[in-house]
N, C-alpha and C. Protein backbone atom coordinates (compact mmCIF):
# COMPACT_ATOMS: atom_id res chain seq x y z
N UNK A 1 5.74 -7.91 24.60
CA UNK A 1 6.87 -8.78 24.40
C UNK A 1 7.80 -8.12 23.40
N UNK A 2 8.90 -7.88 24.07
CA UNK A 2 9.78 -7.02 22.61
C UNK A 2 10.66 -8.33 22.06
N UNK A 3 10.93 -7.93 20.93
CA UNK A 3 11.76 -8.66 19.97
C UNK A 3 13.19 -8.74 19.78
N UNK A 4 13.55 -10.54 20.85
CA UNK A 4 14.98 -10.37 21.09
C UNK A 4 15.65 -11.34 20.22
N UNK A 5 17.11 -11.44 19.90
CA UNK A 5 17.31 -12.47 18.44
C UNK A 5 18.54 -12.81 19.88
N UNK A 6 18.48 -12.89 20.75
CA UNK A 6 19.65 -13.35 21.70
C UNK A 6 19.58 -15.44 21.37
N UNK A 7 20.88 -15.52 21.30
CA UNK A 7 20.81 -16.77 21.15
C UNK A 7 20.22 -17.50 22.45
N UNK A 8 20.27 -17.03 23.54
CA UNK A 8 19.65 -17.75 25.00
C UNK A 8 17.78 -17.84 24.81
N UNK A 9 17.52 -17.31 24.20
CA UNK A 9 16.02 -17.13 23.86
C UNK A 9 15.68 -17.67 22.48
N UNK A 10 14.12 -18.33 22.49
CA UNK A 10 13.84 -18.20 21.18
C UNK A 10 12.98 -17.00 20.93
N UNK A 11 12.87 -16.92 19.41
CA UNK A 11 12.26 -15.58 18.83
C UNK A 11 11.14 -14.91 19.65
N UNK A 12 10.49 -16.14 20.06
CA UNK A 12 8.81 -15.44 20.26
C UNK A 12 8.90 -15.42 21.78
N UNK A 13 10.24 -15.09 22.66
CA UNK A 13 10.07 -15.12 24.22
C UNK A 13 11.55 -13.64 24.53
N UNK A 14 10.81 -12.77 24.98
CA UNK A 14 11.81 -11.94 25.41
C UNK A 14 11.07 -10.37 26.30
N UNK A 15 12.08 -9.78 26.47
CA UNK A 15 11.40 -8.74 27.76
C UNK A 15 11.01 -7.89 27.28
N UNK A 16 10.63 -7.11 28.88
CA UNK A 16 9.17 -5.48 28.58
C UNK A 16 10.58 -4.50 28.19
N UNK A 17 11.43 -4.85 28.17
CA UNK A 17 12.81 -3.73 28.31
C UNK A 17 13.18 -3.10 26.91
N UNK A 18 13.51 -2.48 26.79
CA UNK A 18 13.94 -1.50 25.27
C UNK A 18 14.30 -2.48 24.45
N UNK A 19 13.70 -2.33 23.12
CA UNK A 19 13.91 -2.85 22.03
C UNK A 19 15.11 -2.83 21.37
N UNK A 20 15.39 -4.18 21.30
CA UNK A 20 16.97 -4.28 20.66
C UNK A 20 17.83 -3.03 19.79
N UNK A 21 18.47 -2.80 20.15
CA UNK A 21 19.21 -1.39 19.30
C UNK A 21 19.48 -2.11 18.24
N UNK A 22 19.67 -3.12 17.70
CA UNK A 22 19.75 -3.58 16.19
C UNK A 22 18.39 -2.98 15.53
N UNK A 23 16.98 -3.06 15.83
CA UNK A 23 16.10 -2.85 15.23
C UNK A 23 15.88 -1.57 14.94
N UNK A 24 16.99 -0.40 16.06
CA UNK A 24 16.59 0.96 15.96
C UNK A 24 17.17 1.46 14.54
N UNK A 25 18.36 0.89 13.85
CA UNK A 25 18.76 1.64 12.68
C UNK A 25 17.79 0.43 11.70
N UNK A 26 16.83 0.16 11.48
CA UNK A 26 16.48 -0.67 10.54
C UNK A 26 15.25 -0.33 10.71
N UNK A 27 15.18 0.27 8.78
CA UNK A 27 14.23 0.68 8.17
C UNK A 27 13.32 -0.37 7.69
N UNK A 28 12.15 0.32 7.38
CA UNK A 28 11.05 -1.24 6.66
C UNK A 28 11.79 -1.20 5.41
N UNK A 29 11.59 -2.58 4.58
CA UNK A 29 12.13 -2.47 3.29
C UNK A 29 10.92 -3.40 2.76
N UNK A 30 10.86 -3.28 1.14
CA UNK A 30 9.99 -3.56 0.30
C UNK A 30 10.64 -4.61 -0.57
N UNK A 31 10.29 -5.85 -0.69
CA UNK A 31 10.73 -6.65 -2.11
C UNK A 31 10.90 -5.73 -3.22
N UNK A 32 12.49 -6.32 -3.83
CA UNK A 32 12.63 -5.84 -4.85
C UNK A 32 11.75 -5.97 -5.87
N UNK A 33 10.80 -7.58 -6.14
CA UNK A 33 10.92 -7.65 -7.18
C UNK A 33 9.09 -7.64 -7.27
N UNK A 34 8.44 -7.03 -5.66
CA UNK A 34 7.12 -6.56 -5.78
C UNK A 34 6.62 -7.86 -5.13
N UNK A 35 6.57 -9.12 -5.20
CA UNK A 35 6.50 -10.27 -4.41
C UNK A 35 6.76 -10.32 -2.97
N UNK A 36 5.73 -10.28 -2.33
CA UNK A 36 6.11 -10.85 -0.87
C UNK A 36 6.76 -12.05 -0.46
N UNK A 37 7.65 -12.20 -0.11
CA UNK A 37 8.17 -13.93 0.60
C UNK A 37 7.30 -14.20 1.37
N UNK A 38 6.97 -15.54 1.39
CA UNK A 38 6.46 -16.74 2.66
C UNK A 38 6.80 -16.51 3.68
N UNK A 39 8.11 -16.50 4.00
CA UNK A 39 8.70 -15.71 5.03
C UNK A 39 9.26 -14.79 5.55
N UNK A 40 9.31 -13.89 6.15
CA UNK A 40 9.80 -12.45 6.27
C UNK A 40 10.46 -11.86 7.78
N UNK A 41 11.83 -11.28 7.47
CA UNK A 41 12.73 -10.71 8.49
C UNK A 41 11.70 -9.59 8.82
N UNK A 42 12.10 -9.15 10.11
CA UNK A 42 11.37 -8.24 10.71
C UNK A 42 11.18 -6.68 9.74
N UNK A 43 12.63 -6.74 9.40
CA UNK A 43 12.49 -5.20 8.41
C UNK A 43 11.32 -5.29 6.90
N UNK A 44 10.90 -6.48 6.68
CA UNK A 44 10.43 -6.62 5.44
C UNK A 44 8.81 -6.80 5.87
N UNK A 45 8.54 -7.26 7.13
CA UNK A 45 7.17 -7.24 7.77
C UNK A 45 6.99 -5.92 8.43
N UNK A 46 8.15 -4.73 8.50
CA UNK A 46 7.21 -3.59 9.25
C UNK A 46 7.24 -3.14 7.68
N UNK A 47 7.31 -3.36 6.69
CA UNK A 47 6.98 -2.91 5.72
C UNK A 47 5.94 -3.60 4.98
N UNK A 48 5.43 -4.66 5.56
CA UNK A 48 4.04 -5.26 4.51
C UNK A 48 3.01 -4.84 5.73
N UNK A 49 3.20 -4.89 6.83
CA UNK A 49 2.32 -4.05 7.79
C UNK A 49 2.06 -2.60 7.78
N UNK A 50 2.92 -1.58 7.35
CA UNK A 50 2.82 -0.29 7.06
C UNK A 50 3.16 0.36 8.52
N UNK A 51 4.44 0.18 9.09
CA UNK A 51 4.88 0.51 10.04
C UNK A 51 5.60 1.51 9.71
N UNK A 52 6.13 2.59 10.22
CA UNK A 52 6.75 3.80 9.78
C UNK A 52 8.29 2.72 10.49
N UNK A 53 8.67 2.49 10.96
CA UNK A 53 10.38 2.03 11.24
C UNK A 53 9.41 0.42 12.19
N UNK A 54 11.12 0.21 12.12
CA UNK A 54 11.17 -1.34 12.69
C UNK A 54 10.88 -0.98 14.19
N UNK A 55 11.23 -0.27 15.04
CA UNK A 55 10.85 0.03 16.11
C UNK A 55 9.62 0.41 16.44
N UNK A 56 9.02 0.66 15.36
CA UNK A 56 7.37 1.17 15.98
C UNK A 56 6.99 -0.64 15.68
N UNK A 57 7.39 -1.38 14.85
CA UNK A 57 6.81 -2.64 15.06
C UNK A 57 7.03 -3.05 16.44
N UNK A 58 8.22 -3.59 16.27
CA UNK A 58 8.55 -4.12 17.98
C UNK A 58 7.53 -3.70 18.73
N UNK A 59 7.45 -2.39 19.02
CA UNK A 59 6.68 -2.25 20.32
C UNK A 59 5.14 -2.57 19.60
N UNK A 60 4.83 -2.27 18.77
CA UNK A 60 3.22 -3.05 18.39
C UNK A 60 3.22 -4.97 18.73
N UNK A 61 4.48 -5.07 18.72
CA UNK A 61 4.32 -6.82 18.57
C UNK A 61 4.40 -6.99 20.34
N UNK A 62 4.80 -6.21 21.34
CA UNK A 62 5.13 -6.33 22.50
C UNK A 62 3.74 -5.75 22.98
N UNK A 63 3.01 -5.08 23.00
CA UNK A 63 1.88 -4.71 23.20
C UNK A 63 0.63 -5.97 22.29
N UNK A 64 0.89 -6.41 21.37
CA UNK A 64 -0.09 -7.85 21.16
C UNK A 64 -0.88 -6.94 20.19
N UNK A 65 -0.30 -6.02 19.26
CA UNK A 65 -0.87 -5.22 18.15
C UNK A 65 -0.44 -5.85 16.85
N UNK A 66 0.65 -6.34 16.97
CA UNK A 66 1.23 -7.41 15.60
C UNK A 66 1.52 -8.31 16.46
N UNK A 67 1.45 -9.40 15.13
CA UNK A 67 1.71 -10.77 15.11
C UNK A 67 3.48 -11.17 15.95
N UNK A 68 3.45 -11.97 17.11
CA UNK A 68 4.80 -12.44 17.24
C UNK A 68 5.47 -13.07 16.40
N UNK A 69 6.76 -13.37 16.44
CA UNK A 69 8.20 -14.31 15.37
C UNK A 69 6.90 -15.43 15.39
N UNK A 70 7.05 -16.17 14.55
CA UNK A 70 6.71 -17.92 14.42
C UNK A 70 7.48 -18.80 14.28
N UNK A 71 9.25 -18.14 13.95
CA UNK A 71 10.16 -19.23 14.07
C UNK A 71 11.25 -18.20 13.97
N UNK A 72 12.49 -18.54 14.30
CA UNK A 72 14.20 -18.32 14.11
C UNK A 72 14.48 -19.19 13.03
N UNK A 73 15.75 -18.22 12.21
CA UNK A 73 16.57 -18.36 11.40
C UNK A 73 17.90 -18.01 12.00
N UNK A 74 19.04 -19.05 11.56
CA UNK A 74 19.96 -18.71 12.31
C UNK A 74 20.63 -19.11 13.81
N UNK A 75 21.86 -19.12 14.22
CA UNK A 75 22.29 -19.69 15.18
C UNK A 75 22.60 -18.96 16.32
N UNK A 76 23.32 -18.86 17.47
CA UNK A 76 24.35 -17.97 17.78
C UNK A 76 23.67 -16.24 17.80
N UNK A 77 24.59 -15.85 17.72
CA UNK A 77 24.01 -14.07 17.19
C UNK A 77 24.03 -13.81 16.09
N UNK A 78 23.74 -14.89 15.07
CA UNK A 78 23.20 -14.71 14.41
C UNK A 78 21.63 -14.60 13.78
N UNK A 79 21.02 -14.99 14.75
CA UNK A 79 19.83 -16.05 15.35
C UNK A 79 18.84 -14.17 14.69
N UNK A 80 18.13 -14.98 13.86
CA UNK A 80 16.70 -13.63 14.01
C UNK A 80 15.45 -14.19 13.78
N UNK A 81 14.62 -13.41 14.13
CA UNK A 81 13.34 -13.64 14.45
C UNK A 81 12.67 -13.62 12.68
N UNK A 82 12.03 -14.61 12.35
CA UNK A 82 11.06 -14.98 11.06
C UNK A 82 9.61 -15.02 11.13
N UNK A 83 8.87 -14.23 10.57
CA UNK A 83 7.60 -14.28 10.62
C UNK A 83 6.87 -15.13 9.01
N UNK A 84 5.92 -15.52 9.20
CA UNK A 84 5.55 -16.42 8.34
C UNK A 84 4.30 -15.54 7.85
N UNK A 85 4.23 -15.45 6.44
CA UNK A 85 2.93 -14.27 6.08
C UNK A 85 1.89 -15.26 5.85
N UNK A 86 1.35 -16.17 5.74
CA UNK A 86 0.13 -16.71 6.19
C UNK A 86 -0.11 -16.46 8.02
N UNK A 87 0.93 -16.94 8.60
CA UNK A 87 0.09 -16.37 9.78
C UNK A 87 -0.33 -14.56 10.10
N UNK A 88 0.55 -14.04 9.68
CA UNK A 88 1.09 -12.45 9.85
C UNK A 88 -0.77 -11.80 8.85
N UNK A 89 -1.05 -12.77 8.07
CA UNK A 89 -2.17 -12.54 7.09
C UNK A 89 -3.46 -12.88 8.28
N UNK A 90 -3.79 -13.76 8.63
CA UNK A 90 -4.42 -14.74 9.52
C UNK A 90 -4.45 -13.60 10.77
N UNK A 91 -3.66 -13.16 11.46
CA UNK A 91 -3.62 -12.07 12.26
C UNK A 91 -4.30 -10.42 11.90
N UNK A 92 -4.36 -10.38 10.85
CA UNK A 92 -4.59 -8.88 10.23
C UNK A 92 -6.25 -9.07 9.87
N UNK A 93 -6.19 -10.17 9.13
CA UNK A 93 -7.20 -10.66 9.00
C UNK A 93 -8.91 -10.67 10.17
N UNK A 94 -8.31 -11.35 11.34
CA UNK A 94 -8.80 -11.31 12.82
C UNK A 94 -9.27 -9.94 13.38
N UNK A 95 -7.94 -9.18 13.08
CA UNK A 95 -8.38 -8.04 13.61
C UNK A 95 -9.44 -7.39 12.67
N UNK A 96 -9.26 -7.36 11.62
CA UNK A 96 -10.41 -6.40 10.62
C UNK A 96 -11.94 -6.95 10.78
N UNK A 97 -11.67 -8.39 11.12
CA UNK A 97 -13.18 -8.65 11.59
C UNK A 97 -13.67 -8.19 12.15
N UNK A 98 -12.97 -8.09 13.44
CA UNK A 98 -13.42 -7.39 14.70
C UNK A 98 -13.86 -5.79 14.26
N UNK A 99 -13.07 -5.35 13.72
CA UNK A 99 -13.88 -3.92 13.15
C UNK A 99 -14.82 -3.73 12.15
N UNK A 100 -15.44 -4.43 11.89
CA UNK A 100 -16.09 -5.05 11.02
C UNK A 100 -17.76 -4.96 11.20
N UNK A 101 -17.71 -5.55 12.92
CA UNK A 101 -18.52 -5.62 13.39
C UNK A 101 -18.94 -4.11 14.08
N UNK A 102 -18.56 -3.41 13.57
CA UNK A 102 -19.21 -1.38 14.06
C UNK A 102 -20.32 -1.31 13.30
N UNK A 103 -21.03 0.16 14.34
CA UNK A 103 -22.48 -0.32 13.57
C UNK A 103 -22.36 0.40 12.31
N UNK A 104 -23.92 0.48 11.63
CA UNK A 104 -23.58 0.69 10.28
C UNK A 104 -24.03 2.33 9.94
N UNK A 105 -23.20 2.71 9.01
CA UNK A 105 -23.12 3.82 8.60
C UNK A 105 -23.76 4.09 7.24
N UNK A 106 -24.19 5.31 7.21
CA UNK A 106 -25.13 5.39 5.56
C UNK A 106 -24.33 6.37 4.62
N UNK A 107 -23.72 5.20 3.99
CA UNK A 107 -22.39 5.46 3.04
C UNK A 107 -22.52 7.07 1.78
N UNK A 108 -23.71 7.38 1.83
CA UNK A 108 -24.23 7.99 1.06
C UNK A 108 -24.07 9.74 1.60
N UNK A 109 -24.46 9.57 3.07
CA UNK A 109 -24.16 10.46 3.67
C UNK A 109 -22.29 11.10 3.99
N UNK A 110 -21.88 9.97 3.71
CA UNK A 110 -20.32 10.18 4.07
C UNK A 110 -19.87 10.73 2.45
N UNK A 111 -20.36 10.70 1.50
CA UNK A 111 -19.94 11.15 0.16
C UNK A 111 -20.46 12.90 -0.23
């Protein structure tokens, strides 16, 4: 599912087709002030995810590797996709379980 902010759509419904060229010049960015927000624009979640650019997110979120939008901000074309970091947490979370469960290794030997 790629990530469309078209006002005809909401956040979390859009196509297999190339990722919005808005997302291609947009870098991850980091809180200024070291605090994560509650809520977070796409450029500020490929940066608490550790995405090298906003475009390698998209396509992780369209492939079902990250978390989809959980809500819109915004109207019109202005309209963008908001992710909520309790769920975005809750998602990361899920997955590490799952790796979690590999068998076990003798930590001693790996040092």
């Amino acid at each position: 599912m790629a990530i469309d902010t078209s006002a005809d759509k909401p956040a979390s419904v859009g196509s297999k087709r190339a990722v919005n060229a808005r997302y291609n010049v947009l870098s991850p960015r980091y809180p200024e002030n070291g605090a994560w927000p509650a809520e977070m624009r796409v450029d500020m979640l490929a940066a608490y995810l550790d995405f090298r650019s906003v475009r390698e997110l998209a396509l992780a979120v369209s492939r079902g590797d990250a978390p989809s939008p959980t809500s819109s901000r915004g109207t019109g074309r202005s309209r963008e996709a908001i992710w909520a970091k309790v769920i975005v947490d809750e998602h990361v979370a899920g997955s590490r379980a799952l790796r979690q469960n590999l068998p076990a290794h003798d930590l001693a030997a790996l040092v």
